[in-house]
N, C-alpha and C. Protein backbone atom coordinates (compact mmCIF):
# COMPACT_ATOMS: atom_id res chain seq x y z
N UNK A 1 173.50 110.03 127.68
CA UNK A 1 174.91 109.86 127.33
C UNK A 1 175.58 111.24 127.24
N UNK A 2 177.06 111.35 127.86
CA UNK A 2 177.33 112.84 128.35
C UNK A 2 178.43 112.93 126.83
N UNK A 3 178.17 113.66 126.41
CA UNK A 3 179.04 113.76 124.82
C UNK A 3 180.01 115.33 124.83
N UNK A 4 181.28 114.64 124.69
CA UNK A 4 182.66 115.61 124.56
C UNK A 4 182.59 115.55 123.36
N UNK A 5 183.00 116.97 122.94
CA UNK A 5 183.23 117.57 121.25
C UNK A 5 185.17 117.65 121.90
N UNK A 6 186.06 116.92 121.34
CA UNK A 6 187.63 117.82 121.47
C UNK A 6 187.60 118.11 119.79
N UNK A 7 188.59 118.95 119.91
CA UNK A 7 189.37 119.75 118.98
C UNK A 7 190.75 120.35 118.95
N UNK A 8 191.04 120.54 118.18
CA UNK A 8 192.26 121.47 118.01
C UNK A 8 193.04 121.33 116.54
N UNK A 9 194.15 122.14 115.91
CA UNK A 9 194.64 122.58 114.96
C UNK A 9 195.33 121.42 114.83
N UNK A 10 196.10 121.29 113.47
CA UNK A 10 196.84 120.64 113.06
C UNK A 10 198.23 119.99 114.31
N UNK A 11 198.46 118.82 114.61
CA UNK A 11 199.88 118.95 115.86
C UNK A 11 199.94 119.07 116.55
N UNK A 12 197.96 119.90 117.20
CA UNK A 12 197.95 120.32 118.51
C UNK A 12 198.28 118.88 119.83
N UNK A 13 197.99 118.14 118.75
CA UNK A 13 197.91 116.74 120.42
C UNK A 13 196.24 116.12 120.57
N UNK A 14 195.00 117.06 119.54
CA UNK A 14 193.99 116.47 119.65
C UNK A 14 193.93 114.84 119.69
N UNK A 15 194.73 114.11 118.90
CA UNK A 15 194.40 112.74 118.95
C UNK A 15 195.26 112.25 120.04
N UNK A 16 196.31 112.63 120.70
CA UNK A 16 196.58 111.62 121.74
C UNK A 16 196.20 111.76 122.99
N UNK A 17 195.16 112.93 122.86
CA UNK A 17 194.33 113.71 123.98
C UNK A 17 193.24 112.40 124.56
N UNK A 18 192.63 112.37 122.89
CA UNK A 18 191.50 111.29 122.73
C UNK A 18 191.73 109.90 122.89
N UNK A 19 193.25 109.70 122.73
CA UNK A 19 193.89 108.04 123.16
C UNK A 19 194.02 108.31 124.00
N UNK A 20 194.44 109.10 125.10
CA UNK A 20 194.67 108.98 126.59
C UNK A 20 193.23 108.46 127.03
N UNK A 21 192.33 109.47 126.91
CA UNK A 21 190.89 109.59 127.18
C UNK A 21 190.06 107.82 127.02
N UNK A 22 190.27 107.74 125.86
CA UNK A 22 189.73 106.07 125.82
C UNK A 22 190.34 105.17 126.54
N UNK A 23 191.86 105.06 126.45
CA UNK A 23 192.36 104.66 127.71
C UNK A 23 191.56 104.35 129.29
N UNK A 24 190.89 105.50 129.40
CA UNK A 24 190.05 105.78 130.77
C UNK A 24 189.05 105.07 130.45
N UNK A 25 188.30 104.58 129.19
CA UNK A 25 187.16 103.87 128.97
C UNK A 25 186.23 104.53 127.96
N UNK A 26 186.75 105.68 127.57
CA UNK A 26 185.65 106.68 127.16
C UNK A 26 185.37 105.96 125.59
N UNK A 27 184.82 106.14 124.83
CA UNK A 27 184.28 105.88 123.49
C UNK A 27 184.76 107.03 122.72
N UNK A 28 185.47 106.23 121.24
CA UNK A 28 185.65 107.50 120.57
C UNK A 28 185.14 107.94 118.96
N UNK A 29 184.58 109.03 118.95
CA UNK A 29 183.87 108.90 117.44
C UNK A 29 184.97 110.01 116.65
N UNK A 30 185.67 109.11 115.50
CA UNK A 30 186.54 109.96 115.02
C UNK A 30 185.83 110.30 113.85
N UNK A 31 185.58 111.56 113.66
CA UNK A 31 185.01 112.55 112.65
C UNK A 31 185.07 112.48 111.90
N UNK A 32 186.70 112.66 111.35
CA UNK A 32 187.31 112.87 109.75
C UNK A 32 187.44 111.22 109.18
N UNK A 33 187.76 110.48 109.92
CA UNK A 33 187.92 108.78 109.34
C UNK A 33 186.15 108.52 109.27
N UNK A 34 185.07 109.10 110.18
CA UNK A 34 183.56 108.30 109.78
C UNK A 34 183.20 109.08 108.54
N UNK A 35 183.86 110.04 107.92
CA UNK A 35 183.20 111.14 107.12
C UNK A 35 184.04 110.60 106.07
N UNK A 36 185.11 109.77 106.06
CA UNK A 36 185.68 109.34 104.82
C UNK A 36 185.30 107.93 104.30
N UNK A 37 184.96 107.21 105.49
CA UNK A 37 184.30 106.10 105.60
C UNK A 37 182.89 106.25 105.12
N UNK A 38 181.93 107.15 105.06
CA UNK A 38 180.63 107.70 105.13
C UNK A 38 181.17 107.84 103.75
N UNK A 39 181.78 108.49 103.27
CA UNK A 39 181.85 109.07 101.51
C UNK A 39 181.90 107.80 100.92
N UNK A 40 182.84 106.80 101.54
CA UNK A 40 183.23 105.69 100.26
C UNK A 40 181.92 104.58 100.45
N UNK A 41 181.57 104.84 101.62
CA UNK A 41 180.52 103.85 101.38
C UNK A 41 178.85 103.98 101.40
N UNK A 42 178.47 105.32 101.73
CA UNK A 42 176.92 105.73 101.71
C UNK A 42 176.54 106.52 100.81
N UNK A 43 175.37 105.19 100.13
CA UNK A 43 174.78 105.48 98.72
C UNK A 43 174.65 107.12 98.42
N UNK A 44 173.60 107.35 99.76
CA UNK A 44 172.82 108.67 99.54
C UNK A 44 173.88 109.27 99.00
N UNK A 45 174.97 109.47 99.81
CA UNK A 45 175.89 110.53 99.97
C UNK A 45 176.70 110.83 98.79
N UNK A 46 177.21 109.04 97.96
CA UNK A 46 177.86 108.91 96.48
C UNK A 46 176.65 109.63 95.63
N UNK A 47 175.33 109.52 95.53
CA UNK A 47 174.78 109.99 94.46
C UNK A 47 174.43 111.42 94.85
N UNK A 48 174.72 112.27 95.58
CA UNK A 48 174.78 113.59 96.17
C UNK A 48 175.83 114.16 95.52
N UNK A 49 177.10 113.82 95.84
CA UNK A 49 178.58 114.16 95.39
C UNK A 49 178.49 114.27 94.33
N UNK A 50 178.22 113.18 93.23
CA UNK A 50 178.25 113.07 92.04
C UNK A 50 177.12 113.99 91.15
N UNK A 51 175.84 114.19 91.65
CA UNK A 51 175.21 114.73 91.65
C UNK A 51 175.55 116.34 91.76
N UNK A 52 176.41 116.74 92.47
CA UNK A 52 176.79 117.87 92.74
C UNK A 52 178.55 118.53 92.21
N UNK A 53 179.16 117.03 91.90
CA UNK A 53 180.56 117.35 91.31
C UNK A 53 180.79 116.64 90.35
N UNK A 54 179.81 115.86 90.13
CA UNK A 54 180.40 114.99 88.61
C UNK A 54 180.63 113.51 88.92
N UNK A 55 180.57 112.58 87.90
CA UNK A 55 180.40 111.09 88.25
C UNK A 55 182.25 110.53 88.81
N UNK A 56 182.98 111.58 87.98
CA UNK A 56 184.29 111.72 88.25
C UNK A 56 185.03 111.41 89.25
N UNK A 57 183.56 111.65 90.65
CA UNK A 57 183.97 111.80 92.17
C UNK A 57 184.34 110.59 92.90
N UNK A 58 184.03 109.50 92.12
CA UNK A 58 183.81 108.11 91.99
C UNK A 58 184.65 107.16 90.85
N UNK A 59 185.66 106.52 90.91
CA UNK A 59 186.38 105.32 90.22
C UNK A 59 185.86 104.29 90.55
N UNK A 60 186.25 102.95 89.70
CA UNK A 60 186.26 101.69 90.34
C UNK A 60 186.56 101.51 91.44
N UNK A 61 187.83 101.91 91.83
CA UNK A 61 188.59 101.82 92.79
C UNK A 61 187.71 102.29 94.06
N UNK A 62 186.80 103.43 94.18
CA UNK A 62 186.12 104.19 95.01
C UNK A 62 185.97 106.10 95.06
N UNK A 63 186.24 106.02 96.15
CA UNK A 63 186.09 107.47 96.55
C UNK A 63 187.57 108.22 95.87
N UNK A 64 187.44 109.15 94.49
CA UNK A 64 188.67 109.45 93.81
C UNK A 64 188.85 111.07 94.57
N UNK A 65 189.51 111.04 95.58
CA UNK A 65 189.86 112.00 96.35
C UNK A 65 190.75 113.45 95.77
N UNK A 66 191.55 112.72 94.67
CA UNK A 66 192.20 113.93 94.34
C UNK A 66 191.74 114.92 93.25
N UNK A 67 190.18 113.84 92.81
CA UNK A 67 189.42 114.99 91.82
C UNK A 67 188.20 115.95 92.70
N UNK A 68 187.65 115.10 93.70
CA UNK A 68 187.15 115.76 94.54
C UNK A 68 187.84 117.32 95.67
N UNK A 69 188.96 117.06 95.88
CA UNK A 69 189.89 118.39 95.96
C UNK A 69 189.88 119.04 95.09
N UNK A 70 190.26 118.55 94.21
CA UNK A 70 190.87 119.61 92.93
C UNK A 70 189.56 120.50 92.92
N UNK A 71 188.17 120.12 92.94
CA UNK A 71 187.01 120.69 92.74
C UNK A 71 186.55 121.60 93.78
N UNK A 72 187.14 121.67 95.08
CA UNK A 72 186.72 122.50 96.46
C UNK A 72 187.91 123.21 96.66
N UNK A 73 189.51 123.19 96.37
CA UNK A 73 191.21 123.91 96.91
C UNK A 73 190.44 124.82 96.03
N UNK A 74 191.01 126.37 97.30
CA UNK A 74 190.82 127.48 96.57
C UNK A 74 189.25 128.05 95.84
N UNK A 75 188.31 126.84 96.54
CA UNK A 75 186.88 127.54 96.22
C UNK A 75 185.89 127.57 97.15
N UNK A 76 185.75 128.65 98.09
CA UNK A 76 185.18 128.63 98.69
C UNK A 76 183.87 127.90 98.84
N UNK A 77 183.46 128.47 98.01
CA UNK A 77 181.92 128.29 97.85
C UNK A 77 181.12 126.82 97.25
N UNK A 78 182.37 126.12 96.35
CA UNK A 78 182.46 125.14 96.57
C UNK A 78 182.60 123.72 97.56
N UNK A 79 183.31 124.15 98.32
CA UNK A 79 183.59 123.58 99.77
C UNK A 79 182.51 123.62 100.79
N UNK A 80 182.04 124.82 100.64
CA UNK A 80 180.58 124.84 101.08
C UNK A 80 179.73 124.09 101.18
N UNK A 81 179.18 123.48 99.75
CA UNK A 81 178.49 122.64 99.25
C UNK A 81 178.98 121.67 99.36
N UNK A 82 180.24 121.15 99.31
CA UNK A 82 180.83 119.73 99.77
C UNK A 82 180.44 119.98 101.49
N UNK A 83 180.24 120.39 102.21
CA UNK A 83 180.45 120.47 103.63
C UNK A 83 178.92 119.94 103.69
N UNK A 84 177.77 121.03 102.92
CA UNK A 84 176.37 120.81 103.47
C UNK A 84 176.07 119.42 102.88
N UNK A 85 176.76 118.47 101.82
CA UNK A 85 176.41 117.27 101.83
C UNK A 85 176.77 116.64 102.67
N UNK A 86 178.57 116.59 102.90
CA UNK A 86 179.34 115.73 103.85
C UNK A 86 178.53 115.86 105.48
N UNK A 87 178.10 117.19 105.90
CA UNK A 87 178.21 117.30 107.45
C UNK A 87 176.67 116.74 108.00
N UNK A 88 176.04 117.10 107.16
CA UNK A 88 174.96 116.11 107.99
C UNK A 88 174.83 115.07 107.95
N UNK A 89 175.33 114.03 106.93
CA UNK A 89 175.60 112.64 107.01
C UNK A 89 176.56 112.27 108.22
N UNK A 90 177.33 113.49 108.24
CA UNK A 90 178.02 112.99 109.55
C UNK A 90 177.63 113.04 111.04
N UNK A 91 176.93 114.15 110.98
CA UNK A 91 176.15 114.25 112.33
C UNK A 91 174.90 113.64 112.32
N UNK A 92 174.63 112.82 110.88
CA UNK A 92 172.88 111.47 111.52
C UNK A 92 174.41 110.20 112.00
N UNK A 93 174.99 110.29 111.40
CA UNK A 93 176.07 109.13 111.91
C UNK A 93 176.59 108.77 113.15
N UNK A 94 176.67 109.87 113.67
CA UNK A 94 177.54 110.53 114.87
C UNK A 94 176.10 109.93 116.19
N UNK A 95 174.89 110.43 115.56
CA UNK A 95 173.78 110.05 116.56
C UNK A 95 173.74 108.49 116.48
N UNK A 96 173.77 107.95 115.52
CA UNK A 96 173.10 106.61 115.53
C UNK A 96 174.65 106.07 115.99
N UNK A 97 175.48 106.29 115.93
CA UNK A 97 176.74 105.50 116.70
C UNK A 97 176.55 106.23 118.50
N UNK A 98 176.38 106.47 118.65
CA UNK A 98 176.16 107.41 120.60
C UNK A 98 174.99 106.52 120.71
N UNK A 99 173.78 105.98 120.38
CA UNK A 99 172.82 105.27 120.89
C UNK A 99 173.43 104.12 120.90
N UNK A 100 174.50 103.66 120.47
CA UNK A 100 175.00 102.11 120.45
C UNK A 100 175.87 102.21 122.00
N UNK A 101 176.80 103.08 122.45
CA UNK A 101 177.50 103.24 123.18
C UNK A 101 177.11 102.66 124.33
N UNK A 102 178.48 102.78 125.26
CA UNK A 102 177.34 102.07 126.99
C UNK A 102 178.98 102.67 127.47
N UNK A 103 179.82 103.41 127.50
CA UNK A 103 180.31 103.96 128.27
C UNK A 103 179.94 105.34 128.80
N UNK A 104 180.47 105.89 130.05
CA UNK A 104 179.95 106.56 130.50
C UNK A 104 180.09 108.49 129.98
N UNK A 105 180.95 108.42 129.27
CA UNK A 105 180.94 109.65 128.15
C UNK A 105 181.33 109.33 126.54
N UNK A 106 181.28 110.30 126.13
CA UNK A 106 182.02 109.35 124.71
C UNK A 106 182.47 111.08 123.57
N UNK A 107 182.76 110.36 123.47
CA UNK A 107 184.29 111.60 122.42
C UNK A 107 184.22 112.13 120.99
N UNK A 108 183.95 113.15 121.04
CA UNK A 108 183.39 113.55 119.27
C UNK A 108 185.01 114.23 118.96
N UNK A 109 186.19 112.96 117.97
CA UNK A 109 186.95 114.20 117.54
C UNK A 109 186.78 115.09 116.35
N UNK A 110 187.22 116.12 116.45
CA UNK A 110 186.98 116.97 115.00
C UNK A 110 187.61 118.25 115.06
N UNK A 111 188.74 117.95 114.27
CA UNK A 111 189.64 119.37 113.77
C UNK A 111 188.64 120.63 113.32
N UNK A 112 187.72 120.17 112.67
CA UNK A 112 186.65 121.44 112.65
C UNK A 112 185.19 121.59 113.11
N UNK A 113 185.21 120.90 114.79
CA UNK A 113 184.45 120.52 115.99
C UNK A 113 183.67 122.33 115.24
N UNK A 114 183.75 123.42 115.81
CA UNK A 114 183.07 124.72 115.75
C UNK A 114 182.66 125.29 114.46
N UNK A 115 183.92 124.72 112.95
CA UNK A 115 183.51 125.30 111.65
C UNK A 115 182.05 124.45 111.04
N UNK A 116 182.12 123.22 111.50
CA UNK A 116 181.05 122.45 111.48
C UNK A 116 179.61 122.70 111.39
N UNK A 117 179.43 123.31 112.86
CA UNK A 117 178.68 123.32 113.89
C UNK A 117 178.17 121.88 114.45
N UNK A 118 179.60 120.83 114.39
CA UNK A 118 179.48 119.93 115.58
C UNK A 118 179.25 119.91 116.71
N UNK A 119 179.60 121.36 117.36
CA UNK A 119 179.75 121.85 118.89
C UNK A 119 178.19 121.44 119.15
N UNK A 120 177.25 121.49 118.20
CA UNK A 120 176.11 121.67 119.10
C UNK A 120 175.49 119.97 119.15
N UNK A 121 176.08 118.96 118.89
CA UNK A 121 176.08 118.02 118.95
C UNK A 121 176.59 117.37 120.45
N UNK A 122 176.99 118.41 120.89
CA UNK A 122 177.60 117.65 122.10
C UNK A 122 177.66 118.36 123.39
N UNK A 123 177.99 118.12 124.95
CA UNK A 123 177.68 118.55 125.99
C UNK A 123 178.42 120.10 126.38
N UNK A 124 179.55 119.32 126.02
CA UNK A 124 180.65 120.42 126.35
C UNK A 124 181.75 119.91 125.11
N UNK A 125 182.77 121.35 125.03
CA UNK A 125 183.73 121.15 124.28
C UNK A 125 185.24 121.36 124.82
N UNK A 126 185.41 120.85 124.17
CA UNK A 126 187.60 120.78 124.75
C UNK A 126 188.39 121.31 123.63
N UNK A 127 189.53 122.12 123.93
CA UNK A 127 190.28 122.30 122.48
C UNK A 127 191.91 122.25 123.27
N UNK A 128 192.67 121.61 122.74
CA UNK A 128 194.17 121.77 122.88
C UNK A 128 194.61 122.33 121.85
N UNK A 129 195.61 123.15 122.46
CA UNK A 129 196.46 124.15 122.10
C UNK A 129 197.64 123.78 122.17
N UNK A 130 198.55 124.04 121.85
CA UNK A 130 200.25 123.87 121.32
C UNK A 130 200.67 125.26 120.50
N UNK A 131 202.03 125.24 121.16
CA UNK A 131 202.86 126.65 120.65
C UNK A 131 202.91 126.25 118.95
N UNK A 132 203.02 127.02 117.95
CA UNK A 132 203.05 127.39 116.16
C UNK A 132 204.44 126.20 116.24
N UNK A 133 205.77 126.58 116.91
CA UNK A 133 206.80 126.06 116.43
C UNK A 133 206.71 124.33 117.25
N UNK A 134 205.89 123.91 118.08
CA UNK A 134 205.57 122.66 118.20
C UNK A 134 204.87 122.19 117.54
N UNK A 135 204.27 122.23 117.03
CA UNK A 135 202.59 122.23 116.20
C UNK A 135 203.83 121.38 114.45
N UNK A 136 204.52 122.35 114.43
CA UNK A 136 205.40 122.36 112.85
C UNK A 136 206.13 121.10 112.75
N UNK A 137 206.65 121.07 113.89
CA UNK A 137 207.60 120.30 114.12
C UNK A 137 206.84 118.49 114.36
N UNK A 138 206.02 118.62 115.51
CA UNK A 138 205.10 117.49 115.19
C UNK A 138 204.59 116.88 114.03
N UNK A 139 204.14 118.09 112.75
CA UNK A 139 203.43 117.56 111.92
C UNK A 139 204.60 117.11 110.83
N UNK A 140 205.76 117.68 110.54
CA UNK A 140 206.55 117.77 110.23
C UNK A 140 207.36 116.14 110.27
N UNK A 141 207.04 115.69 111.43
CA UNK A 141 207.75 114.34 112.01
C UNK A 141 207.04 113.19 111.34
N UNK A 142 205.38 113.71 111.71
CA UNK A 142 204.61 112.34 111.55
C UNK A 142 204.06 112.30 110.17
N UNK A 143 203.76 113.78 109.59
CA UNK A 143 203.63 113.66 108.13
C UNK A 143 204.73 113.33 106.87
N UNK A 144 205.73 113.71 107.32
CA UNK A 144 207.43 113.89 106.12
C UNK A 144 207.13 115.18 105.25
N UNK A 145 206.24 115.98 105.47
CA UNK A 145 205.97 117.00 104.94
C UNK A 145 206.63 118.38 105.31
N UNK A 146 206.98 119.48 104.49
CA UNK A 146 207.50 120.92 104.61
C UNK A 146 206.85 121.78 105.66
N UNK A 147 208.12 122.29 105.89
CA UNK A 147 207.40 123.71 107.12
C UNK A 147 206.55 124.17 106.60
N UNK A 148 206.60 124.93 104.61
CA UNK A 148 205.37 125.81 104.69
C UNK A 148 204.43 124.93 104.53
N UNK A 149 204.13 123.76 103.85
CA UNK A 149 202.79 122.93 103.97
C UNK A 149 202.35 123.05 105.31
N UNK A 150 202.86 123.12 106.34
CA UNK A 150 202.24 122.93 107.49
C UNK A 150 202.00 124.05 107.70
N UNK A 151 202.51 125.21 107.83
CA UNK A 151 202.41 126.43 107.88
C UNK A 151 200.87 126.79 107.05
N UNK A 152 200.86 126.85 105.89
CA UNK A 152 199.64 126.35 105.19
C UNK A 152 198.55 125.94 105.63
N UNK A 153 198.93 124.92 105.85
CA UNK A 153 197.64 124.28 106.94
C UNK A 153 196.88 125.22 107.80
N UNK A 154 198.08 125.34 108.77
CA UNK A 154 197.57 125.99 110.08
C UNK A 154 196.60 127.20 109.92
N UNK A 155 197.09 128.31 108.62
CA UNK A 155 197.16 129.02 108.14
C UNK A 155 195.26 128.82 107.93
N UNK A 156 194.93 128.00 107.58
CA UNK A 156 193.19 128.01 107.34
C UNK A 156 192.50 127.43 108.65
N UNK A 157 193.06 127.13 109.27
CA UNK A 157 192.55 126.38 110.47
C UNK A 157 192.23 127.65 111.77
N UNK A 158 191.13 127.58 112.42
CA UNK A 158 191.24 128.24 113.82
C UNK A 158 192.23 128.73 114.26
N UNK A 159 192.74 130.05 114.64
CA UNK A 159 193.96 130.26 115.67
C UNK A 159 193.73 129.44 117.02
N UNK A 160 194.42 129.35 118.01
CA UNK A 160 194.92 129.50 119.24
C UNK A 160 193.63 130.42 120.21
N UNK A 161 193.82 131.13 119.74
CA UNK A 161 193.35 132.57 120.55
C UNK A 161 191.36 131.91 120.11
N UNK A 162 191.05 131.98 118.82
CA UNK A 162 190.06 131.60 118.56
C UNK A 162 188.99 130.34 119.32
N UNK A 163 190.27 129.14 119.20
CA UNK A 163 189.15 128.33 119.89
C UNK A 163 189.55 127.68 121.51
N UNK A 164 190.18 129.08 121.65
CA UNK A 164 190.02 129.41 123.28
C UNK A 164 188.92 130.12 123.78
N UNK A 165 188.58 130.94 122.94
CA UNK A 165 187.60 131.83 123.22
C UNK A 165 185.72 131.01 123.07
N UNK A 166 186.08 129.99 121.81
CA UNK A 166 185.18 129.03 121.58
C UNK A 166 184.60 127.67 122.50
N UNK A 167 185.62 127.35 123.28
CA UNK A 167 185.80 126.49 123.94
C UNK A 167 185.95 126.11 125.32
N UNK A 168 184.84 125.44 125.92
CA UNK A 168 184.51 125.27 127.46
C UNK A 168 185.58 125.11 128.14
N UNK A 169 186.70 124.27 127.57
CA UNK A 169 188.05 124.35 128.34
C UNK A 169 189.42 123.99 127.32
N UNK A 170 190.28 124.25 127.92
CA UNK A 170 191.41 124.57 127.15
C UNK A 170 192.36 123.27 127.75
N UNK A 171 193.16 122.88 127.20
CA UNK A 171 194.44 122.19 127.75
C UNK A 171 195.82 122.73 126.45
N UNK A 172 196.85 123.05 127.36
CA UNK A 172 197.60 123.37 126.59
C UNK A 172 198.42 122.15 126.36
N UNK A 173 198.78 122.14 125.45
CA UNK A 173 200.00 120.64 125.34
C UNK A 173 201.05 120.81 124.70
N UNK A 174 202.34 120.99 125.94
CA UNK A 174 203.18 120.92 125.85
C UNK A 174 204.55 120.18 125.48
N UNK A 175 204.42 118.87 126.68
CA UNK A 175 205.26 117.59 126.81
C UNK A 175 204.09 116.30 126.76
N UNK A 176 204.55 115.40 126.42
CA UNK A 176 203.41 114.58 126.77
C UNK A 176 203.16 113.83 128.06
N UNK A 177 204.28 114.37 128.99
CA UNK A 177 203.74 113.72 130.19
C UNK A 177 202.98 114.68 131.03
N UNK A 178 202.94 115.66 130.43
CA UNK A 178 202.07 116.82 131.31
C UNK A 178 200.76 116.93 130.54
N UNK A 179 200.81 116.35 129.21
CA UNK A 179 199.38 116.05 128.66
C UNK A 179 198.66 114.78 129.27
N UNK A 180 199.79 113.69 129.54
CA UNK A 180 199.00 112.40 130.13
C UNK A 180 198.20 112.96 131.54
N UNK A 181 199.13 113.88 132.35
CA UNK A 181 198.32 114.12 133.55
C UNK A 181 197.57 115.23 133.39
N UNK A 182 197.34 115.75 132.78
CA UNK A 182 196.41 116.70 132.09
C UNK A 182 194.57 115.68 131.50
N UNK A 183 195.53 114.69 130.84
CA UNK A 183 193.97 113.82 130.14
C UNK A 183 193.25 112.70 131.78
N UNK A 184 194.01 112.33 132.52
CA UNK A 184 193.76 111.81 133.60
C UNK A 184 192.86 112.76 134.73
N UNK A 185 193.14 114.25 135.00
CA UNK A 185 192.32 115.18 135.17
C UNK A 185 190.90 115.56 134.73
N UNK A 186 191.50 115.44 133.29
CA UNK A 186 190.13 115.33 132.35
C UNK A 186 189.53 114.34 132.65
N UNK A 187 189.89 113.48 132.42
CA UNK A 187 188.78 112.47 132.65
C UNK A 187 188.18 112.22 134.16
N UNK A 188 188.74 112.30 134.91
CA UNK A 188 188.00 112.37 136.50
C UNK A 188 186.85 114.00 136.33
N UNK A 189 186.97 115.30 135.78
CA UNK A 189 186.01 116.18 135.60
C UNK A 189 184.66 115.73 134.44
N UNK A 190 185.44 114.96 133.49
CA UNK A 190 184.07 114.59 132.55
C UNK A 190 183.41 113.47 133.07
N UNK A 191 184.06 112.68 133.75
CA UNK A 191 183.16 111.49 135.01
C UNK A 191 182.15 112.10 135.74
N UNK A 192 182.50 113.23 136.53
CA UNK A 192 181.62 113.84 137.64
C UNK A 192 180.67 114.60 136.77
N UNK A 193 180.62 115.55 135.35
CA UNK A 193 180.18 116.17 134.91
C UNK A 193 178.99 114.88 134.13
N UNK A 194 178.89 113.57 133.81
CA UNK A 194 178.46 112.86 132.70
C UNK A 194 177.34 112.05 134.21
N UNK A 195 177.94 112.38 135.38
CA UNK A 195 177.11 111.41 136.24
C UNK A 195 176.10 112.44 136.78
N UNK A 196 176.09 113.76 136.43
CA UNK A 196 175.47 114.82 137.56
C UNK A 196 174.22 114.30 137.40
């Protein structure tokens, strides 16, 4: 099974990269939704967290997200340790969903595909790129959120320049009809590349 890592920053267009892409047939494993899905519902992982941040991490209700932040914003080293629990649950996840598959590539997304070290989970990697003042404005639209929050964001995330340099290939995304024929490209190169 031929496995794409995409990526990119906040706005970049990573997810409608990955809806074009399935479109074509491809399979898609979304990262940040199996890793939130993975928190609220795998044992190991609840008695890890809690184990490591307090029973706190956990309500009736479920996965109490805004005490679990409060415990990693602004701590490095904390986040750390949330990562080395969260990321390998996500990457035994990531395997045992790719053995289920039967299309002919299949799609790892992840805003932090390289901080991870998801990249090595997969064949090749993709990252889209978008100009700072598109990027703002996108997130801006679909979140209802402030320039500097987004600014913010971006602000911890990979540059541009970074996971170009990281990344087997680049697509810039501009308009979205030059991304649709951009992901239609893509997908005829990850066809020939998944059948070699």
């Amino acid at each position: 099974m031929y496995k794409v890592g995409i990526t990119g920053g906040i706005g970049s267009g990573k997810s409608t990269l990955c809806e074009l892409l399935t479109a074509f047939g491809a399979s898609l494993y979304d990262s940040d939704s199996r890793a939130k899905l993975l928190m609220a519902e795998d044992k190991a992982l609840h008695d890890a967290l809690c184990g490591e941040f307090g029973a706190e991490c956990y309500t009736e209700q479920g996965l109490n997200r805004p005490f679990l932040a409060s415990r990693v914003f602004g701590d490095s080293e904390a986040l750390q340790r949330l990562n080395a629990i969260v990321h390998p649950a996500v990457r035994a996840d990531f395997r045992r969903w790719v053995a289920q598959q039967r299309s002919e590539y299949v799609i790892m997304e992840s805003a932090i595909l390289f901080e991870s070290g998801f990249d090595s989970e997969v064949d090749t990697t993709v990252a889209v790129l978008s100009p700072i003042e598109e990027r703002v404005r996108r997130t801006m639209e679909r979140d209802g959120v402030s320039r500097e929050d987004v600014l913010r964001r971006i602000s911890h995330q990979l540059s541009d320049d970074e996971l170009h340099r990281l990344a087997a290939r680049t697509i810039v995304n501009l308009r979205r009809d030059y991304l649709e024929s951009d992901a239609e490209q893509l997908h005829k190169i990850l066809l020939y590349e998944a059948r070699r």
